[in-house]
ModelCIF file with pLDDT and N, C-alpha, C, O atoms, coordinates in Angstrom:
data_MODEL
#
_entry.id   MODEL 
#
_entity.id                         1 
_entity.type                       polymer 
_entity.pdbx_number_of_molecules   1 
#
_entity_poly.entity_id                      1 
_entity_poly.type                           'polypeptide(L)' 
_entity_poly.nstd_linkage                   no 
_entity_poly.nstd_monomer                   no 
_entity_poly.pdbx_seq_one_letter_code       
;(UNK)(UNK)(UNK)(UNK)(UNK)(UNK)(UNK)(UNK)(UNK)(UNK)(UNK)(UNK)(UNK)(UNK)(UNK)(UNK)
(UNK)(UNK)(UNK)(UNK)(UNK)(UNK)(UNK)(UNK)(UNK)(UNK)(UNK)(UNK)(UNK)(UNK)(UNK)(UNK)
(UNK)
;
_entity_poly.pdbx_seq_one_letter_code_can   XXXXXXXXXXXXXXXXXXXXXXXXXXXXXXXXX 
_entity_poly.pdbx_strand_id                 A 
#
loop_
_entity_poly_seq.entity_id 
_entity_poly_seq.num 
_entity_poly_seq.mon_id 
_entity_poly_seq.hetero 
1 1  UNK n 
1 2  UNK n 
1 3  UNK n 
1 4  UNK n 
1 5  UNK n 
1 6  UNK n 
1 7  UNK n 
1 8  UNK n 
1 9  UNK n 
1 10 UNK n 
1 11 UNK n 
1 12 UNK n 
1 13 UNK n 
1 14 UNK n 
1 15 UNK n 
1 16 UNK n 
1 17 UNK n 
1 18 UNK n 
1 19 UNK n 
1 20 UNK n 
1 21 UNK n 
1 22 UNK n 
1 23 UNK n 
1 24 UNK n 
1 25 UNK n 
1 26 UNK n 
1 27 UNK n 
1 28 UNK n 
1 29 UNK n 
1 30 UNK n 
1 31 UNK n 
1 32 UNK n 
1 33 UNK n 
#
_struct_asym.id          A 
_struct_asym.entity_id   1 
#
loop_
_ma_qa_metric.id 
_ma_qa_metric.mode 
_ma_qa_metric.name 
_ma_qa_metric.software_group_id 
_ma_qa_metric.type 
1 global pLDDT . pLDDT 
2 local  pLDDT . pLDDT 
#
_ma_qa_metric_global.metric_id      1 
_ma_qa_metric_global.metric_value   94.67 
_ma_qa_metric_global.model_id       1 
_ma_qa_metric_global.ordinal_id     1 
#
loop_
_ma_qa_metric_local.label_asym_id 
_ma_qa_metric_local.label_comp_id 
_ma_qa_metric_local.label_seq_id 
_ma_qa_metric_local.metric_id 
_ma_qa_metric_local.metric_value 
_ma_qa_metric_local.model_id 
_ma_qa_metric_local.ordinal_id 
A UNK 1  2 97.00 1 1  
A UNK 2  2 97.00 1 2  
A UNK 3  2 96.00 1 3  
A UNK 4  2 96.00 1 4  
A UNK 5  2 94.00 1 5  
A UNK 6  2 94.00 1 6  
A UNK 7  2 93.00 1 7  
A UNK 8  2 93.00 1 8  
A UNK 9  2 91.00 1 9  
A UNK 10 2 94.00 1 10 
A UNK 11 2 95.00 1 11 
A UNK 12 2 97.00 1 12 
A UNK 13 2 98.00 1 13 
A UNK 14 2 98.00 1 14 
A UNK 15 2 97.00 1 15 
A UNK 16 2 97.00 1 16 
A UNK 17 2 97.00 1 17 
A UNK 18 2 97.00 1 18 
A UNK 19 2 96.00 1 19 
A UNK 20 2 93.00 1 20 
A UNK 21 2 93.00 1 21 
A UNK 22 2 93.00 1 22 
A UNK 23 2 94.00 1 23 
A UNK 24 2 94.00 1 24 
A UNK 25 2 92.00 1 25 
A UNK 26 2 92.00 1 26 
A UNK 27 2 93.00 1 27 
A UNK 28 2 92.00 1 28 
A UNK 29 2 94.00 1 29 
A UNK 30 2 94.00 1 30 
A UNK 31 2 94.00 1 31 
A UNK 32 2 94.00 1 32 
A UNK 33 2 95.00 1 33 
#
loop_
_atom_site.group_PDB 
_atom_site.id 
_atom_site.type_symbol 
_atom_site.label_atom_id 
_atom_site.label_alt_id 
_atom_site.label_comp_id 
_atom_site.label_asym_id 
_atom_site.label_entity_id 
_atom_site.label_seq_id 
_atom_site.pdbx_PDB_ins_code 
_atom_site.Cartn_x 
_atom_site.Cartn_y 
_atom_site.Cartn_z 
_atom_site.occupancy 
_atom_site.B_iso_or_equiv 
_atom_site.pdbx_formal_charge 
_atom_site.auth_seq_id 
_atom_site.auth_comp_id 
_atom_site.auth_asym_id 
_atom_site.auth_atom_id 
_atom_site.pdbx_PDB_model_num 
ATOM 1   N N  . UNK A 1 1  ? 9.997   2.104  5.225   1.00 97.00 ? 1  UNK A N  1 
ATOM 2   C CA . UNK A 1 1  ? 9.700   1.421  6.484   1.00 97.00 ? 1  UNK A CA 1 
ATOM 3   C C  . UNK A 1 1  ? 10.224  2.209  7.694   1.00 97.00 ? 1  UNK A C  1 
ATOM 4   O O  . UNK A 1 1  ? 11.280  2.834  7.600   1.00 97.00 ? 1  UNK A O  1 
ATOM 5   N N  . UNK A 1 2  ? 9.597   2.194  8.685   1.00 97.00 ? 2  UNK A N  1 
ATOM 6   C CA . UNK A 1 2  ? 9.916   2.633  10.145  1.00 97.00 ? 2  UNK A CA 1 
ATOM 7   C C  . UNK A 1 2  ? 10.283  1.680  10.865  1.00 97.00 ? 2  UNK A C  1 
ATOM 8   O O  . UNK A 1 2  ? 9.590   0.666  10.798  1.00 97.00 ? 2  UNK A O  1 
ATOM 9   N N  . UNK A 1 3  ? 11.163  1.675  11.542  1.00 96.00 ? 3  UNK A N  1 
ATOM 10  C CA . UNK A 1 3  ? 11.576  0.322  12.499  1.00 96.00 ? 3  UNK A CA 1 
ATOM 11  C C  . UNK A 1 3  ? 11.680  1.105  14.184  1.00 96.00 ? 3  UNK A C  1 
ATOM 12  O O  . UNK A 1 3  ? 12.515  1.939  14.533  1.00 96.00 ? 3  UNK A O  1 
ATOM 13  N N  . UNK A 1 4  ? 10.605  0.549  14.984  1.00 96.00 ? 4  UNK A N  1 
ATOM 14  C CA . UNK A 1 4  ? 11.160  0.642  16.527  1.00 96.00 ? 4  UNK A CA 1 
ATOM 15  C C  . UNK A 1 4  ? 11.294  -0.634 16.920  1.00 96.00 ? 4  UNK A C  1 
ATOM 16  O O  . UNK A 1 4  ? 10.930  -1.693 16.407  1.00 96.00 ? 4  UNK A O  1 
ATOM 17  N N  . UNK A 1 5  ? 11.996  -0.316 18.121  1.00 94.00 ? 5  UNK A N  1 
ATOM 18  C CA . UNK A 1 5  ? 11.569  -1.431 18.880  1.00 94.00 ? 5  UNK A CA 1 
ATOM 19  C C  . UNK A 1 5  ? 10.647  -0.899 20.926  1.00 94.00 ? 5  UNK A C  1 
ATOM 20  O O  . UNK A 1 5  ? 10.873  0.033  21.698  1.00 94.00 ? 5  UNK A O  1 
ATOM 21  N N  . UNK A 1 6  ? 10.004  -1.687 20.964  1.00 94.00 ? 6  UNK A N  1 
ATOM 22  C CA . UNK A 1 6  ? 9.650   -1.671 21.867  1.00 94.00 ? 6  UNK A CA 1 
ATOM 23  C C  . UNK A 1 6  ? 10.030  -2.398 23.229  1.00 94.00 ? 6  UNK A C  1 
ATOM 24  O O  . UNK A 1 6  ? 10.913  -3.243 23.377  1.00 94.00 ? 6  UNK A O  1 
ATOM 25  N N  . UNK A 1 7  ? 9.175   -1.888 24.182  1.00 93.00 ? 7  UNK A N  1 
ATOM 26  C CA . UNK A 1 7  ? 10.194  -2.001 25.631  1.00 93.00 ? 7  UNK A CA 1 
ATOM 27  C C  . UNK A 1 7  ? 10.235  -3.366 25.933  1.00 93.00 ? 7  UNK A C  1 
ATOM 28  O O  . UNK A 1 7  ? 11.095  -3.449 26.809  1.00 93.00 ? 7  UNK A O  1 
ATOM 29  N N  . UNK A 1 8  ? 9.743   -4.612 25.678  1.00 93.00 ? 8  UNK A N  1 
ATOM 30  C CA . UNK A 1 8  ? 10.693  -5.958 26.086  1.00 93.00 ? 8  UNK A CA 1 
ATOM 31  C C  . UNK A 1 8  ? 11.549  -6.355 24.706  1.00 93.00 ? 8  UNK A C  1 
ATOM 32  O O  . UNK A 1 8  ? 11.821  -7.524 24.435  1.00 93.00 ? 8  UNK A O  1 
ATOM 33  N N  . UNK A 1 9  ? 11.825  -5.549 24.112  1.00 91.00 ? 9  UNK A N  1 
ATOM 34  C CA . UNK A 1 9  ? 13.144  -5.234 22.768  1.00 91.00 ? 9  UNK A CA 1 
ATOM 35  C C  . UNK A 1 9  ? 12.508  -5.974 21.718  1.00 91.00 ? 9  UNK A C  1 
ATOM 36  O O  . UNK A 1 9  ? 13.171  -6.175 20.701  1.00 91.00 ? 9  UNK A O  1 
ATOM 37  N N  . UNK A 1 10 ? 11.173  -6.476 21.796  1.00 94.00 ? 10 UNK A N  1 
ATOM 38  C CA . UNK A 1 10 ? 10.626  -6.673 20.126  1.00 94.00 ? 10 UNK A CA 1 
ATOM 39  C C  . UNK A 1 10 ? 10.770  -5.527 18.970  1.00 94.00 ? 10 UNK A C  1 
ATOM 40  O O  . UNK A 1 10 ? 10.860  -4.319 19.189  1.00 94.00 ? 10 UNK A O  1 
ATOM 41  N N  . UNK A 1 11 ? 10.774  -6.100 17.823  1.00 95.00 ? 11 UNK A N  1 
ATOM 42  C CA . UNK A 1 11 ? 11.506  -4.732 16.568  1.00 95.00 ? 11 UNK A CA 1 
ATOM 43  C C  . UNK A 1 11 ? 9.664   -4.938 16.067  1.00 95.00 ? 11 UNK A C  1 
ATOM 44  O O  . UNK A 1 11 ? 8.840   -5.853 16.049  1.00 95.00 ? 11 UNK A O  1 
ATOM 45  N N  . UNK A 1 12 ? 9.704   -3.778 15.788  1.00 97.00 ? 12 UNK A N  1 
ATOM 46  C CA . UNK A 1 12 ? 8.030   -3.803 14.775  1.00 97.00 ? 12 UNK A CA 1 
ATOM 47  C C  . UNK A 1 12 ? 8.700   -2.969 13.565  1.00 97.00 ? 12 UNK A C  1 
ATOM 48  O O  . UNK A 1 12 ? 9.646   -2.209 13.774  1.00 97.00 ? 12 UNK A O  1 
ATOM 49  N N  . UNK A 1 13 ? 8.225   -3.136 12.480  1.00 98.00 ? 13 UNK A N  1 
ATOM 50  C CA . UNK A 1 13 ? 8.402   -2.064 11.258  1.00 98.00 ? 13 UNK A CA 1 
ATOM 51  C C  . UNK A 1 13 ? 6.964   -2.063 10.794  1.00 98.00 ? 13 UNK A C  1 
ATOM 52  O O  . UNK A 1 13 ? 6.084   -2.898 11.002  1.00 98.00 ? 13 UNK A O  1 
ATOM 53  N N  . UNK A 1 14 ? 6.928   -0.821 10.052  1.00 98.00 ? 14 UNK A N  1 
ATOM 54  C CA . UNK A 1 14 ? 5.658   -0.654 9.610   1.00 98.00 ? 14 UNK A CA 1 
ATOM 55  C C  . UNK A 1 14 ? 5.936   0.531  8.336   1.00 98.00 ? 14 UNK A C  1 
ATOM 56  O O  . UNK A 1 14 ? 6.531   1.600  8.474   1.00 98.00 ? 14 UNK A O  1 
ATOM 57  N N  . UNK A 1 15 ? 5.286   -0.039 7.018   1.00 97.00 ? 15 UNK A N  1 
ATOM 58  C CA . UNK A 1 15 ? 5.469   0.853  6.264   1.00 97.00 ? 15 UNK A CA 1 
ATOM 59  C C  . UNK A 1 15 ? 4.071   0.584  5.107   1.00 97.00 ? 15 UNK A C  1 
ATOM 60  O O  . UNK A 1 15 ? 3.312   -0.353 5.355   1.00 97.00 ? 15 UNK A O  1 
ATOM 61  N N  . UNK A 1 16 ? 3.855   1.332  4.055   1.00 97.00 ? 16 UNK A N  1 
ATOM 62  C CA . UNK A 1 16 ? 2.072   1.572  3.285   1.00 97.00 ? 16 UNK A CA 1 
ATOM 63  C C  . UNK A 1 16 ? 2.541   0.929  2.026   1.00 97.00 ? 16 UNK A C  1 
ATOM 64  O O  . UNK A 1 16 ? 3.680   1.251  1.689   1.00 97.00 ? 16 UNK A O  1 
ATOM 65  N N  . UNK A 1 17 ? 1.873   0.041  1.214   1.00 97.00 ? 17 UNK A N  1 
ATOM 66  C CA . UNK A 1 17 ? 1.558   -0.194 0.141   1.00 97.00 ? 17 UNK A CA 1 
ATOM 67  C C  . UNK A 1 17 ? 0.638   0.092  -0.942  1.00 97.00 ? 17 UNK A C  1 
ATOM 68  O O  . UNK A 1 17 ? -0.576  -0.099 -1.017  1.00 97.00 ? 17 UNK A O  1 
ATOM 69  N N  . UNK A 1 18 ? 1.379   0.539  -1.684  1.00 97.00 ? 18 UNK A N  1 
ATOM 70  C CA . UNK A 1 18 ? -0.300  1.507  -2.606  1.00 97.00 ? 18 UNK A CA 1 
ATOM 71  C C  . UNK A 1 18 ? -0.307  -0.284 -3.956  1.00 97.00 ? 18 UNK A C  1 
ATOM 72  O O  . UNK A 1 18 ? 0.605   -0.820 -4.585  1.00 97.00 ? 18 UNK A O  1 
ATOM 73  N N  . UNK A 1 19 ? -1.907  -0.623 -3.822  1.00 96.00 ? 19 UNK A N  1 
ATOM 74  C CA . UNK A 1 19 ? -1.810  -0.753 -5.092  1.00 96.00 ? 19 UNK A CA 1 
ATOM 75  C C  . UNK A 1 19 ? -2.785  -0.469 -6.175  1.00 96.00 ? 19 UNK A C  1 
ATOM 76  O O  . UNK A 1 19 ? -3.898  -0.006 -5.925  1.00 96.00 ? 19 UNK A O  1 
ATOM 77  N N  . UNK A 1 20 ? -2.374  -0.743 -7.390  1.00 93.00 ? 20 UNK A N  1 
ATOM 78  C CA . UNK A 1 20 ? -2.933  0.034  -8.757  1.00 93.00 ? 20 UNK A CA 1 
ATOM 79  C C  . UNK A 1 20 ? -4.296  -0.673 -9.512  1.00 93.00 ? 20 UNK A C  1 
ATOM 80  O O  . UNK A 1 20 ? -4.370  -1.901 -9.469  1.00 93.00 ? 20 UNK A O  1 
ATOM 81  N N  . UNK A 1 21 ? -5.166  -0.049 -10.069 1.00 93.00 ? 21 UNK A N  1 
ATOM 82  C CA . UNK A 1 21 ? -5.824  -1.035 -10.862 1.00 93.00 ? 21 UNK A CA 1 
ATOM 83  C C  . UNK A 1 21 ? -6.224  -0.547 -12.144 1.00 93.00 ? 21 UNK A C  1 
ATOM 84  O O  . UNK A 1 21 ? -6.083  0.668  -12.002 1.00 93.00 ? 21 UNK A O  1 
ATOM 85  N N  . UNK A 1 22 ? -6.618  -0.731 -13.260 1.00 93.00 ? 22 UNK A N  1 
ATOM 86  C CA . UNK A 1 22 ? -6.874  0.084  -14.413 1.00 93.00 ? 22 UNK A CA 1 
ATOM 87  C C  . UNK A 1 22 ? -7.855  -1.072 -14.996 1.00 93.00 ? 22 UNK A C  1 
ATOM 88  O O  . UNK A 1 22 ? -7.647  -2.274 -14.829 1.00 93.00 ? 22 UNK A O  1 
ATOM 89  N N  . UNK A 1 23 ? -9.069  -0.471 -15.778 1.00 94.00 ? 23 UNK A N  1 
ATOM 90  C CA . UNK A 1 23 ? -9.892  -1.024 -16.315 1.00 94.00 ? 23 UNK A CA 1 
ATOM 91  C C  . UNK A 1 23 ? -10.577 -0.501 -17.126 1.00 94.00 ? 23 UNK A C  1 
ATOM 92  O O  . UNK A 1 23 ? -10.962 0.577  -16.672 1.00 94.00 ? 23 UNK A O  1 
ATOM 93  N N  . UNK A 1 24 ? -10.952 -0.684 -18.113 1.00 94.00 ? 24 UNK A N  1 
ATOM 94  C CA . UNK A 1 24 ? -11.734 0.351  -19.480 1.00 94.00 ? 24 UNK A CA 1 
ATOM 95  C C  . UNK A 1 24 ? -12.986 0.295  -19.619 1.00 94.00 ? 24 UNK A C  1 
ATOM 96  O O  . UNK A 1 24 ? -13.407 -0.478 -20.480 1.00 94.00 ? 24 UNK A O  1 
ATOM 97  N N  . UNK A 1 25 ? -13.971 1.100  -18.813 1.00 92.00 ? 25 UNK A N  1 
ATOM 98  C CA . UNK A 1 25 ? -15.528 1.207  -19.246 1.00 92.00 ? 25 UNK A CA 1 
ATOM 99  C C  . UNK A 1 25 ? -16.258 0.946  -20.672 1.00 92.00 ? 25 UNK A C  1 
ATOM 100 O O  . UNK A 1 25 ? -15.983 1.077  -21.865 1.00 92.00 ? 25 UNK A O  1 
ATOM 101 N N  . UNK A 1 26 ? -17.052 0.623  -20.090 1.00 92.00 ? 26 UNK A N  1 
ATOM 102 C CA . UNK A 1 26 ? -18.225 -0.107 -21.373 1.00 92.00 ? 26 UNK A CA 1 
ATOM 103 C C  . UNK A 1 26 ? -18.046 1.513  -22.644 1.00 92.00 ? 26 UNK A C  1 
ATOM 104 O O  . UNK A 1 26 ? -18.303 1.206  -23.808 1.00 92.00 ? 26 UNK A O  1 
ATOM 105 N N  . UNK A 1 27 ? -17.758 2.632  -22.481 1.00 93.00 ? 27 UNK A N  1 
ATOM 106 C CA . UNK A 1 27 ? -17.819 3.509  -23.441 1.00 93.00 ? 27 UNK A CA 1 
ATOM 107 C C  . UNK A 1 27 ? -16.178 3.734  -23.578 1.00 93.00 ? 27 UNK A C  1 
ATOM 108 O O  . UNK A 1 27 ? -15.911 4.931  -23.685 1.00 93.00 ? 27 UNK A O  1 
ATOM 109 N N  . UNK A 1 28 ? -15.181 2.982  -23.597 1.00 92.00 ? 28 UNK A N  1 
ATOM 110 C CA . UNK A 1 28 ? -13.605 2.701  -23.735 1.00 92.00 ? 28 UNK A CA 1 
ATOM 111 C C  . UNK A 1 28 ? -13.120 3.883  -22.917 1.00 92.00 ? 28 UNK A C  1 
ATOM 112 O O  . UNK A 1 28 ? -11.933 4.134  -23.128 1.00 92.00 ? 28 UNK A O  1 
ATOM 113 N N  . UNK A 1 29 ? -13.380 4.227  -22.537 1.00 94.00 ? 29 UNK A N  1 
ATOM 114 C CA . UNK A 1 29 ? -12.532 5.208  -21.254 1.00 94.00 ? 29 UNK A CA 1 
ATOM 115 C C  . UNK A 1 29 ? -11.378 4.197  -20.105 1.00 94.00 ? 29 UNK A C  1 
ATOM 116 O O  . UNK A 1 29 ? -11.555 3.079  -19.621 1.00 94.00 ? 29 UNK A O  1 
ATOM 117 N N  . UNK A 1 30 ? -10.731 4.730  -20.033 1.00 94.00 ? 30 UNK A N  1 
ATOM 118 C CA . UNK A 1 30 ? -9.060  3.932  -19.134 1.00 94.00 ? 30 UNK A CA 1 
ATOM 119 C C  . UNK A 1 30 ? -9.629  4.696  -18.008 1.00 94.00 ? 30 UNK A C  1 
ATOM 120 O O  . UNK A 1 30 ? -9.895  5.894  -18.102 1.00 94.00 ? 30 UNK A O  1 
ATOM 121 N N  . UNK A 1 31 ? -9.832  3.927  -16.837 1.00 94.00 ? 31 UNK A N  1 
ATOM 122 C CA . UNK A 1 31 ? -9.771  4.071  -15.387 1.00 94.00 ? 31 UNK A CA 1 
ATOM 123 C C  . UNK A 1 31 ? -8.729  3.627  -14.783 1.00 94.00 ? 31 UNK A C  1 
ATOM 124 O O  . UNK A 1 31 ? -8.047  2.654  -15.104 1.00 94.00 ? 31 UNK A O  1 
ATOM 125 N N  . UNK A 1 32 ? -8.588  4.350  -13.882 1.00 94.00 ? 32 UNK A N  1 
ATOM 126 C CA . UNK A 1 32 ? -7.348  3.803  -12.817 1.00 94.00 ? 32 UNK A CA 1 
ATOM 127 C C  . UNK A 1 32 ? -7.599  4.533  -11.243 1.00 94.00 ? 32 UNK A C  1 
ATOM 128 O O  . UNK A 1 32 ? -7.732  5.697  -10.865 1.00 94.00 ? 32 UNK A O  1 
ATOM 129 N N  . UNK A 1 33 ? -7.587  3.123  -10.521 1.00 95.00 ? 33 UNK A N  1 
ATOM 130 C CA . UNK A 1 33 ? -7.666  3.485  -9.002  1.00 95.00 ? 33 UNK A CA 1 
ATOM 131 C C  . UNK A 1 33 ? -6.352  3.274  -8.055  1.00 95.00 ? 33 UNK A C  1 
ATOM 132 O O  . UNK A 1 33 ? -6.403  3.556  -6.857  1.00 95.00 ? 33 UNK A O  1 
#
């Protein structure tokens, strides 16, 4: 996370969330996004 704050002193943070998915095709192959 990044934390500023800005000029009437509100704090913002901001930081990325990865998420995962996995699923096995009709010919059994493992995918993942």
């Amino acid at each position: 996370p990044v934390k500023k704050t800005l000029e009437n002193g509100q704090t913002i943070v901001t930081f990325g969330v990865a998420t995962n998915r996995e699923w096995i095709t009709s010919d059994n192959r493992k995918m993942t996004s």
